[in-house]
Protein backbone atom coordinates (compact mmCIF):
# COMPACT_ATOMS: atom_id res chain seq x y z
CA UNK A 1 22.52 16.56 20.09
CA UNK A 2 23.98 14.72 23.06
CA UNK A 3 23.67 10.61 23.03
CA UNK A 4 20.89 9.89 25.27
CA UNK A 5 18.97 12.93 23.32
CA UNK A 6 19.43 11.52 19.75
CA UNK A 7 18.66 8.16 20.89
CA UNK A 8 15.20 8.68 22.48
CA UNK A 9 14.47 10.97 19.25
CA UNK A 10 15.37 8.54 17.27
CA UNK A 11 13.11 5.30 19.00
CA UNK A 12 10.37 7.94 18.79
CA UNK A 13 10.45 9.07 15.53
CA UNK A 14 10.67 4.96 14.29
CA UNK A 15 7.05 4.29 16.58
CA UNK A 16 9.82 2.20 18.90
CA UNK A 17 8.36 4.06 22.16
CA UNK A 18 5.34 6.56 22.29
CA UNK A 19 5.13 10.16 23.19
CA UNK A 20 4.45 9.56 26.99
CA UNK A 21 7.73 6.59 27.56
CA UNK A 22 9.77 9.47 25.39
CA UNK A 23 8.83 12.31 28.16
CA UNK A 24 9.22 9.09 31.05
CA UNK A 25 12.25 8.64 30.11
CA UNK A 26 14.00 12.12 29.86
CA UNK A 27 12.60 13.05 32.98
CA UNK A 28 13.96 10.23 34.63
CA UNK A 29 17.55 10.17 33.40
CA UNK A 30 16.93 13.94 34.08
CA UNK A 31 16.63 13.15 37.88
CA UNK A 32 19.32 11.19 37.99
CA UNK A 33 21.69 14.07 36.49
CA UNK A 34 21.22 13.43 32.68
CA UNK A 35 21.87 17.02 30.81
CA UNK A 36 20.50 18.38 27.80
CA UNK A 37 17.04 16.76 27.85
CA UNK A 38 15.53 19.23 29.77
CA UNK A 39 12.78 20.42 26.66
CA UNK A 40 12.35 16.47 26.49
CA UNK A 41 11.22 15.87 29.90
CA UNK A 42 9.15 19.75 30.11
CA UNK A 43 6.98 17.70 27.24
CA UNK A 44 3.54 17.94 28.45
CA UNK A 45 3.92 20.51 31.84
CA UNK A 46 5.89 17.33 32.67
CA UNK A 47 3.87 14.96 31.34
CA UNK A 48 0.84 16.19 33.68
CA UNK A 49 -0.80 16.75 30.22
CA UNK A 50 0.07 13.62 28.20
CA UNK A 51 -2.70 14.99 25.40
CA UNK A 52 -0.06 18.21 24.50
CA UNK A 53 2.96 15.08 24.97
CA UNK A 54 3.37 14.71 20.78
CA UNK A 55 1.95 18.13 20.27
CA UNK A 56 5.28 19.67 21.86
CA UNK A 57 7.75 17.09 21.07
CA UNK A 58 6.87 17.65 17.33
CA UNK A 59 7.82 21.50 17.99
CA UNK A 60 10.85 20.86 19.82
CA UNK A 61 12.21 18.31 17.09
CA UNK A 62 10.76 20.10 13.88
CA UNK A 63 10.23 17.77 10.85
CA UNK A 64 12.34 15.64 8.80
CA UNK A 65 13.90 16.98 5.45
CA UNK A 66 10.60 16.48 2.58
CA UNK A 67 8.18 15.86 5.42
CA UNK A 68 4.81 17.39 4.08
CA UNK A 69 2.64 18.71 6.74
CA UNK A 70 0.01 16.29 7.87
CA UNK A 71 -3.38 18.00 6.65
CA UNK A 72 -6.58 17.48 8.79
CA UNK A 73 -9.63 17.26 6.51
CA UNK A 74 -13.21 16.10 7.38
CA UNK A 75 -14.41 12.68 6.75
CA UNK A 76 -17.84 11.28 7.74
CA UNK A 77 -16.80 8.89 10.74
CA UNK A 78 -18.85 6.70 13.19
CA UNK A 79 -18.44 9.67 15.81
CA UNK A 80 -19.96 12.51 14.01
CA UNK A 81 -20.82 13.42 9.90
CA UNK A 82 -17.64 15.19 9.56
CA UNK A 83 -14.45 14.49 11.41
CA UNK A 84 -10.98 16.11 11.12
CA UNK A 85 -8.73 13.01 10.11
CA UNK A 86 -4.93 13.47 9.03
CA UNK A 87 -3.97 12.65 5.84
CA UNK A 88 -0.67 13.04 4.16
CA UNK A 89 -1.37 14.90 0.38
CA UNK A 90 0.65 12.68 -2.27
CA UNK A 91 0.83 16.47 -4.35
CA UNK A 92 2.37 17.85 -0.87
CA UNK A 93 4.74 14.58 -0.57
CA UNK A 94 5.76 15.21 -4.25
CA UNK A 95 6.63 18.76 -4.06
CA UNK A 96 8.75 18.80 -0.35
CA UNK A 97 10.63 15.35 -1.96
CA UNK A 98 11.50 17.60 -4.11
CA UNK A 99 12.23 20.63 -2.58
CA UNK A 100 13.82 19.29 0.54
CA UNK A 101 15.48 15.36 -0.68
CA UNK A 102 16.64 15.96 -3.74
CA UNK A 103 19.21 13.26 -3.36
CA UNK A 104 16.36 10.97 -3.33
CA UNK A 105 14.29 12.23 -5.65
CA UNK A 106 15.66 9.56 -8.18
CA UNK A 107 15.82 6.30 -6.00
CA UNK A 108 12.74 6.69 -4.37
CA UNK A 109 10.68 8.90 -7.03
CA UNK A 110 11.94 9.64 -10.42
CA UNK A 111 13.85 6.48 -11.07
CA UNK A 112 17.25 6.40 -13.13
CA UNK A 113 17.49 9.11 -16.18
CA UNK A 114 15.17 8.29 -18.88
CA UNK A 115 13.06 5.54 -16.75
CA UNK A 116 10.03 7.49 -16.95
CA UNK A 117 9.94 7.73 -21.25
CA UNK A 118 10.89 3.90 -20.60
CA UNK A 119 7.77 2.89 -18.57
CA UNK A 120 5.23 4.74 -20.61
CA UNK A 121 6.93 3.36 -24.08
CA UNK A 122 6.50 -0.07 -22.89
CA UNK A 123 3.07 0.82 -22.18
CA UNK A 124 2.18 2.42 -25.10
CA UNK A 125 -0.04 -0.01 -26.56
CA UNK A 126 -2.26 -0.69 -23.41
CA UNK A 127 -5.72 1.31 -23.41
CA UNK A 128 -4.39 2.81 -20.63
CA UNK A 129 -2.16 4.99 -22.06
CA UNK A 130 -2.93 5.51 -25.83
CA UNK A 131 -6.97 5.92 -24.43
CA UNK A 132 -4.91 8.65 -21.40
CA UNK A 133 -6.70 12.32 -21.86
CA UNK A 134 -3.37 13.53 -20.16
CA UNK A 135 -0.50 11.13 -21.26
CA UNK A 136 0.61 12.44 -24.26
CA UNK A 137 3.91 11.21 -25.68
CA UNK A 138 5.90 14.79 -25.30
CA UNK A 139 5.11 14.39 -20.95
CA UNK A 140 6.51 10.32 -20.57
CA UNK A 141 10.23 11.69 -19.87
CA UNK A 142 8.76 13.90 -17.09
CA UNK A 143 5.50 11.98 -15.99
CA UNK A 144 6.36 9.25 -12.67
CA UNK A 145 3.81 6.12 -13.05
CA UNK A 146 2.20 5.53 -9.58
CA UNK A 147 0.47 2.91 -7.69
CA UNK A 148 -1.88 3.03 -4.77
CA UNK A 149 -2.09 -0.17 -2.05
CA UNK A 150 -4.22 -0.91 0.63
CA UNK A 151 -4.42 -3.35 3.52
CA UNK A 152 -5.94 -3.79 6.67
CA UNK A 153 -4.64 -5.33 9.90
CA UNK A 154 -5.40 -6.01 13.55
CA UNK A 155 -4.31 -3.94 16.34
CA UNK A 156 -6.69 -5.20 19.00
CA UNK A 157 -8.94 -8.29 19.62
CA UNK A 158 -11.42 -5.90 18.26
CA UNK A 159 -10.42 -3.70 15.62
CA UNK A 160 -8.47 -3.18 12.90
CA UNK A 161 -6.92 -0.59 10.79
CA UNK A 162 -7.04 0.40 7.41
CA UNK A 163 -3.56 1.60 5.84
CA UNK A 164 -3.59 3.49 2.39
CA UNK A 165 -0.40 4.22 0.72
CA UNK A 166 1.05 4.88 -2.57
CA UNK A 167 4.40 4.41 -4.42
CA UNK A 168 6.76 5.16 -7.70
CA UNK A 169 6.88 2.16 -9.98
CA UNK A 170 10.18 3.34 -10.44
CA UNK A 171 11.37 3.46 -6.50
CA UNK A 172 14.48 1.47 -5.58
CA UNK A 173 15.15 -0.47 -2.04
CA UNK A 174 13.19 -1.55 1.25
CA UNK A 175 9.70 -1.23 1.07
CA UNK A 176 9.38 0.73 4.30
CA UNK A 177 11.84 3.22 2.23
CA UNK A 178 9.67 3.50 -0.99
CA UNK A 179 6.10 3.56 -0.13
CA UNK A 180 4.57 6.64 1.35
CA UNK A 181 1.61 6.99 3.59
CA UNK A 182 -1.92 8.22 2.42
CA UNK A 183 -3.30 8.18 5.85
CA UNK A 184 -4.60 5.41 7.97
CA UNK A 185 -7.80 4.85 10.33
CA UNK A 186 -9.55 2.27 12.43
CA UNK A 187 -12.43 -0.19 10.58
CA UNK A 188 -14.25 0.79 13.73
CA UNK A 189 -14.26 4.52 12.70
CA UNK A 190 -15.49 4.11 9.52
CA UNK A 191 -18.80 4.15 7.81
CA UNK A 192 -20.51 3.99 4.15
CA UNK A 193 -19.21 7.42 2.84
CA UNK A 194 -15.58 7.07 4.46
CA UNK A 195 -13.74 5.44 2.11
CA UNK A 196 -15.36 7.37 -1.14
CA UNK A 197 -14.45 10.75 0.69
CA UNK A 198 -10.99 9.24 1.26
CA UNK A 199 -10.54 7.99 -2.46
CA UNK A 200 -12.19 11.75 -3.57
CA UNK A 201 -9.20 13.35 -1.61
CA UNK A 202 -6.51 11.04 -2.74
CA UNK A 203 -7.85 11.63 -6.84
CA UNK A 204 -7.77 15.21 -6.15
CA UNK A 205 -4.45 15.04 -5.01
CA UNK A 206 -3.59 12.70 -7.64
CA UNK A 207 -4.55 15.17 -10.55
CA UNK A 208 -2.94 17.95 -8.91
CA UNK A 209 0.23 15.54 -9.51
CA UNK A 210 -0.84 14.59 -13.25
CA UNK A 211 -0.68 18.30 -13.96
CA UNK A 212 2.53 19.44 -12.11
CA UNK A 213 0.83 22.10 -10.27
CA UNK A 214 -0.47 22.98 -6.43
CA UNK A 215 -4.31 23.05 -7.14
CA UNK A 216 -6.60 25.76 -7.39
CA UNK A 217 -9.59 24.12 -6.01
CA UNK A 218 -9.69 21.96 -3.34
CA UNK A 219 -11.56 18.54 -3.43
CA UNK A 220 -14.39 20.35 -3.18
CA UNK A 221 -14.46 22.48 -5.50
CA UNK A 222 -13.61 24.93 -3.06
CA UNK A 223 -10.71 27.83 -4.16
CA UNK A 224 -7.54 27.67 -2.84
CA UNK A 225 -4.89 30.24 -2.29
CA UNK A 226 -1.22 30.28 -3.90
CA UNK A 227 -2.88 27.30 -6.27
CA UNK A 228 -1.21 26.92 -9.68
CA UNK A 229 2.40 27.11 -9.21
CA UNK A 230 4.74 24.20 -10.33
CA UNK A 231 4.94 21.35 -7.67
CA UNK A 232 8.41 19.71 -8.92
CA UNK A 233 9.83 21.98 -11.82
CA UNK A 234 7.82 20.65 -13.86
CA UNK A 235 7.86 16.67 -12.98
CA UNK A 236 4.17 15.35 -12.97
CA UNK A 237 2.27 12.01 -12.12
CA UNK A 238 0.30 9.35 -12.91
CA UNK A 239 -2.06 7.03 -11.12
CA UNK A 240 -1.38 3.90 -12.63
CA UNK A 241 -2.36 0.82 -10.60
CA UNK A 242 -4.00 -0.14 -7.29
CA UNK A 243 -3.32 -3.38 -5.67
CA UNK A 244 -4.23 -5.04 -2.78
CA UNK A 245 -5.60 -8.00 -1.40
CA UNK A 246 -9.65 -9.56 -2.23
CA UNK A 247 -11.17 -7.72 0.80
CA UNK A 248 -9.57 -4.33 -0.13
CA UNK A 249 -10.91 -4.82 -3.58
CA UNK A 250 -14.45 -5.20 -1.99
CA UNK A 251 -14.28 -2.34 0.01
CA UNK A 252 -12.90 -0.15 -2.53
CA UNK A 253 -14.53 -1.08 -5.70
CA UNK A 254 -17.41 -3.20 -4.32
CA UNK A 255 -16.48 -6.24 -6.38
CA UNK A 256 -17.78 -9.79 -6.29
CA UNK A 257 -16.57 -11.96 -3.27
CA UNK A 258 -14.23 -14.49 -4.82
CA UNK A 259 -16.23 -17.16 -3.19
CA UNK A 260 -19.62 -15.42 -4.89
CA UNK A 261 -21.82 -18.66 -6.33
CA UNK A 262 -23.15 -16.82 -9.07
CA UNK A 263 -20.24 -14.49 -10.32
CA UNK A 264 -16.79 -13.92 -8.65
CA UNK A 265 -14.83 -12.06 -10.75
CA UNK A 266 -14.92 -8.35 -11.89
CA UNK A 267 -13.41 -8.71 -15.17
CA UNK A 268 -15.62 -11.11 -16.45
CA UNK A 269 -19.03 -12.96 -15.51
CA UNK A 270 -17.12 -16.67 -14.40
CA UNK A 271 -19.40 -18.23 -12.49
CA UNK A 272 -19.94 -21.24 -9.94
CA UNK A 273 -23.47 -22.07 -10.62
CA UNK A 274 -23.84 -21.30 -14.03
CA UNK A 275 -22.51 -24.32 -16.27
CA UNK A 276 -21.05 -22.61 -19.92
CA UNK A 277 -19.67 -19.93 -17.82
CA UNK A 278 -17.95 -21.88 -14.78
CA UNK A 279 -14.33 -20.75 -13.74
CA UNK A 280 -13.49 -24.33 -13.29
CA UNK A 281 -12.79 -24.13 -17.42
CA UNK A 282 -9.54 -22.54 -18.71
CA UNK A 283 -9.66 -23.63 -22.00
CA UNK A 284 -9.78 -21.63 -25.12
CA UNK A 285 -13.62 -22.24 -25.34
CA UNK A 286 -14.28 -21.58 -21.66
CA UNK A 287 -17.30 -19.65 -21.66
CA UNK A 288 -16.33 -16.83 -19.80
CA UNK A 289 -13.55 -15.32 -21.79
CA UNK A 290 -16.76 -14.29 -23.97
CA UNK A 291 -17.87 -12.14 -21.60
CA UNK A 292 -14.65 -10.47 -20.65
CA UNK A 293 -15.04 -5.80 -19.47
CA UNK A 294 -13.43 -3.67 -21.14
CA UNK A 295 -13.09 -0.30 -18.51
CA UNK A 296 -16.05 1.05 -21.26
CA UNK A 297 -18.41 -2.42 -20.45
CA UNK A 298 -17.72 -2.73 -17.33
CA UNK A 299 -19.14 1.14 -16.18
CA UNK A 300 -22.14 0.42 -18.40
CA UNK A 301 -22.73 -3.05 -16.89
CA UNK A 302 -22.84 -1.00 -13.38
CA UNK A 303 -24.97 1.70 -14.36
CA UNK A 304 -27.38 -0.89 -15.86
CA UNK A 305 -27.97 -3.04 -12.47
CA UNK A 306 -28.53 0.67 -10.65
CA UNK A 307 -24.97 1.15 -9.53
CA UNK A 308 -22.65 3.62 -9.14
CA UNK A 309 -19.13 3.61 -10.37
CA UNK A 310 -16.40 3.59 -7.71
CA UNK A 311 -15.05 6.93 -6.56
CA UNK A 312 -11.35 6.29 -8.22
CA UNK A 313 -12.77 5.71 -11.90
CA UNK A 314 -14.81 8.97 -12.12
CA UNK A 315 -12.24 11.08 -9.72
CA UNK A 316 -9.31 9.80 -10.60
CA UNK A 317 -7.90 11.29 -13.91
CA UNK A 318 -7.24 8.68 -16.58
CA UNK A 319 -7.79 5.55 -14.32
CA UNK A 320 -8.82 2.66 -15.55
CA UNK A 321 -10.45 -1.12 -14.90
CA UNK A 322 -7.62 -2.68 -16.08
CA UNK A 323 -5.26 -0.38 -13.49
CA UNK A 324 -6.91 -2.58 -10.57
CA UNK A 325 -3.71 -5.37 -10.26
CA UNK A 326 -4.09 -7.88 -7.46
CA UNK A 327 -1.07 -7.91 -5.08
CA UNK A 328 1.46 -10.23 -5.85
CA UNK A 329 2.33 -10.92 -1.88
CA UNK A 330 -1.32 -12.98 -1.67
CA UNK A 331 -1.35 -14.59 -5.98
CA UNK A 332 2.22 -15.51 -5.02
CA UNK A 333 3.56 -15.53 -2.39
CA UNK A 334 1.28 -16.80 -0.30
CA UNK A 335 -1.14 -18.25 -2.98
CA UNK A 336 0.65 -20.26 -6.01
CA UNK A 337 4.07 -20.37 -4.93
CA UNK A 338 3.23 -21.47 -1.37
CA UNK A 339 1.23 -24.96 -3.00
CA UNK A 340 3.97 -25.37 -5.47
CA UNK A 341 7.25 -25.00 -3.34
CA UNK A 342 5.33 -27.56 -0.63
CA UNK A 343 4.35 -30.33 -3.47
CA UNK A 344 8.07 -30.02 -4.13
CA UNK A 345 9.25 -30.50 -0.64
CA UNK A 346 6.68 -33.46 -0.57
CA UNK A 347 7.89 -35.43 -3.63
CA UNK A 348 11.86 -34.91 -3.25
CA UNK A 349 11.91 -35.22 0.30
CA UNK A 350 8.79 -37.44 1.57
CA UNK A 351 7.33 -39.54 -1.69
CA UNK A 352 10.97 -40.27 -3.02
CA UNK A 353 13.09 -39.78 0.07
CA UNK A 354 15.47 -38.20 -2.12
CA UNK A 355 17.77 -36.71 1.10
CA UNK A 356 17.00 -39.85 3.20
CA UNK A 357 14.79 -40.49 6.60
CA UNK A 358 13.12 -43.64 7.78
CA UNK A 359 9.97 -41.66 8.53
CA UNK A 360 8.05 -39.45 7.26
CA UNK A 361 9.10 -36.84 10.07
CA UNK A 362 12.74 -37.33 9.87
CA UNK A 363 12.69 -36.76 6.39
CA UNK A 364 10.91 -33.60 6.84
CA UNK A 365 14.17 -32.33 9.32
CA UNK A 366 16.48 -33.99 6.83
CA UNK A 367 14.74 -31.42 4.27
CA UNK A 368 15.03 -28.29 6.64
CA UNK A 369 18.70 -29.10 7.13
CA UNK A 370 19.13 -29.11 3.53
CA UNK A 371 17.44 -25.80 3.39
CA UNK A 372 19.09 -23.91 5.74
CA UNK A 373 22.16 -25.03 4.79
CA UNK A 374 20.99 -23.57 1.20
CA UNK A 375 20.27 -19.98 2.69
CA UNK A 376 23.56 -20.29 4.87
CA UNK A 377 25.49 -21.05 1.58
CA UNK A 378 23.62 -18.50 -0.75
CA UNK A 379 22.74 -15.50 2.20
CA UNK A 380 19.49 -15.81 0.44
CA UNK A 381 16.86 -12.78 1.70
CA UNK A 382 13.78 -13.79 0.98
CA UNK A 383 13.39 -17.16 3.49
CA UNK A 384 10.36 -19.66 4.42
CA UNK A 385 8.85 -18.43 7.81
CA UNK A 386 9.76 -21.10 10.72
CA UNK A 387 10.59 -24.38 10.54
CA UNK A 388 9.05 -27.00 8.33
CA UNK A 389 7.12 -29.70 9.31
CA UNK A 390 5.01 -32.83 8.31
CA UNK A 391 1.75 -30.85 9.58
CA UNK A 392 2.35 -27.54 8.08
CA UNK A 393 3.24 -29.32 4.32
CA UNK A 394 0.15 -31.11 4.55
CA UNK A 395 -1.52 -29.57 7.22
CA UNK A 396 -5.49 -31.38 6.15
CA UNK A 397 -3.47 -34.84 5.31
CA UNK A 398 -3.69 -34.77 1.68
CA UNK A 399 -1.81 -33.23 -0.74
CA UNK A 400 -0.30 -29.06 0.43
């Protein structure tokens, strides 16, 4: 493939320019005696159709090595009951990995030999696994633990979209290299019974991967042809945790706002109005820690007050309420790490004007000079976001 041809495939296939600027562009270096892009630039009867634009360059380029074929299934949707949405089958991603990148398969998937019967040995004493109807002892060395995340974020003033993916706990590198997409969709588009019929597809697909073999009923119970062959020789797996942030907890498993007066947490009944049980207590006789779920307590507790269990803990095979993690990025990162590192900065650099300054501001720059002379001296990866200032360490004028 010529230079100008591999480079417009390649800003395409990274999102970098859309179907329409791809066919713009061939046919205008075309014009002006560019060669070899002629299929490029045809895209679409010439872009006169920009609807077919993708539909054709998809043919002309094929798919990458382990691509699985995006599968349009029906979804109720705000447009009609049932709407053909693509979705990319975890079972499908699992089996072309396989197939097609082996020399991935262990970075990305399987992890190093023997990682598998590592993980599940570690875990061996959670409910988890020794409570797992399909986790028995002689499938760890074959069995690849798996976690599900979801997030939403803006892509106009008035929407938003929902993205659903999943990853190996074993996977090595980048995140953009390790964790595969589900499917995603607009907030806008979606309606009570959207997310349930998404979570019923992903468990589906999820079991299919627990047993090692292409399914031979669909989601709904529907039969499938060519179902019960191996998917990976063999190699199976296991849904093991979802994380996320608050909101996609609410959405997916209808908990308890964490601001909720009455009760705010899912794994036990802390509360903000009721005194013995307030989550202002962390003692050893906080009040709360006597009413702690098990997964068992927790489903009766829902079907007492009239509710229904979420979709992933009756669909999902071997999923549990103590699988539901909350995403390190927003505890952390942005949560208790964020107030520590600033009280830090405060004290050394402001209270004790450890690295000098005569105000309050200067000693601020005094302390971003010593920290970016730190990442300089260390190539450190993971950085603080901008510079730092007086406003955004103590940005109500009281302690960060």
């Amino acid at each position: 493939m010529k230079p100008l041809s591999a480079e417009l495939k390649r800003e395409w296939a990274k999102g970098k320019i859309s179907s329409s600027q791809l066919q713009k562009f061939a046919h205008n270096a075309l014009k002006q005696g560019a060669v070899g892009i002629e299929d490029m630039s045809a895209a679409g009867n010439f872009g006169a159709n920009p609807g077919n634009i993708f539909r054709a360059l998809k043919t002309l380029f094929g798919t990458p090595d382990g691509a699985p074929d995006i599968r349009w299934i029906e979804i109720p949707t705000s447009a009609v009951q049932q709407t053909p949405h693509p979705l990319l089958l975890p079972h499908d991603f699992l089996a072309k990995m396989f197939s097609g990148r082996q020399r991935d398969w262990e970075g990305l998937l399987a992890g190093a030999p023997g990682a598998c019967a590592e993980f599940w040995k570690a875990m061996a004493a959670t409910d988890f696994v020794s409570r797992h109807p399909a986790l028995s002892r002689a499938s760890w060395k074959d069995t690849i633990p798996i976690g599900m995340h979801g997030d939403g974020g803006k892509f106009s003033h008035q929407d938003s979209l929902l993205t659903i993916t999943w990853n190996s706990l074993l996977g090595e590198g980048q995140t953009m290299q390790k964790r595969f997409l589900f499917t995603v969709i607009r907030k806008s588009d979606m309606v009570d019974g959207t997310l349930s019929a998404l979570m019923n597809i992903f468990s589906w697909s999820c079991n299919a991967m627990l047993k090692g073999k292409f399914p031979k009923v669909d989601w709904a119970n529907r039969r499938v042809q060519g179902g019960g062959g191996a998917l990976a020789a063999g190699w199976k797996a296991a849904l093991s945790q979802v994380r996320g942030d608050w909101q996609w907890f609410c959405e997916l498993f209808t908990l308890p706002q964490w601001n909720s007066a009455e009760r705010m947490c899912w794994l036990c009944r802390a509360s903000s109005t009721i005194e013995n049980l307030a989550w202002t207590r962390s003692g050893l006789d906080a009040g709360w820690r006597a009413t702690m779920f098990t997964h068992e307590s927790y489903i009766q507790h829902l079907r007492e007050a009239g509710k229904v269990p979420p979709v992933l803990f009756t669909a999902a095979i071997g999923f549990r309420l103590d699988c539901v993690l909350i995403d390190v990025l927003h505890t952390v990162d942005l949560g208790i790490a964020a107030h520590i590192i600033a009280n830090v900065f405060i004290i050394v650099a402001v209270v004790r004007s450890k690295l000098g300054g005569n105000t309050y501001a200067a000693r601020v720059n005094n302390m971003q000079a010593k920290v970016t002379e730190w990442y300089r001296k260390t190539k450190a990866t993971s950085r603080l976001q901008g510079d730092l200032t007086l406003e955004r360490l103590r940005t109500d004028g009281g302690w960060p």
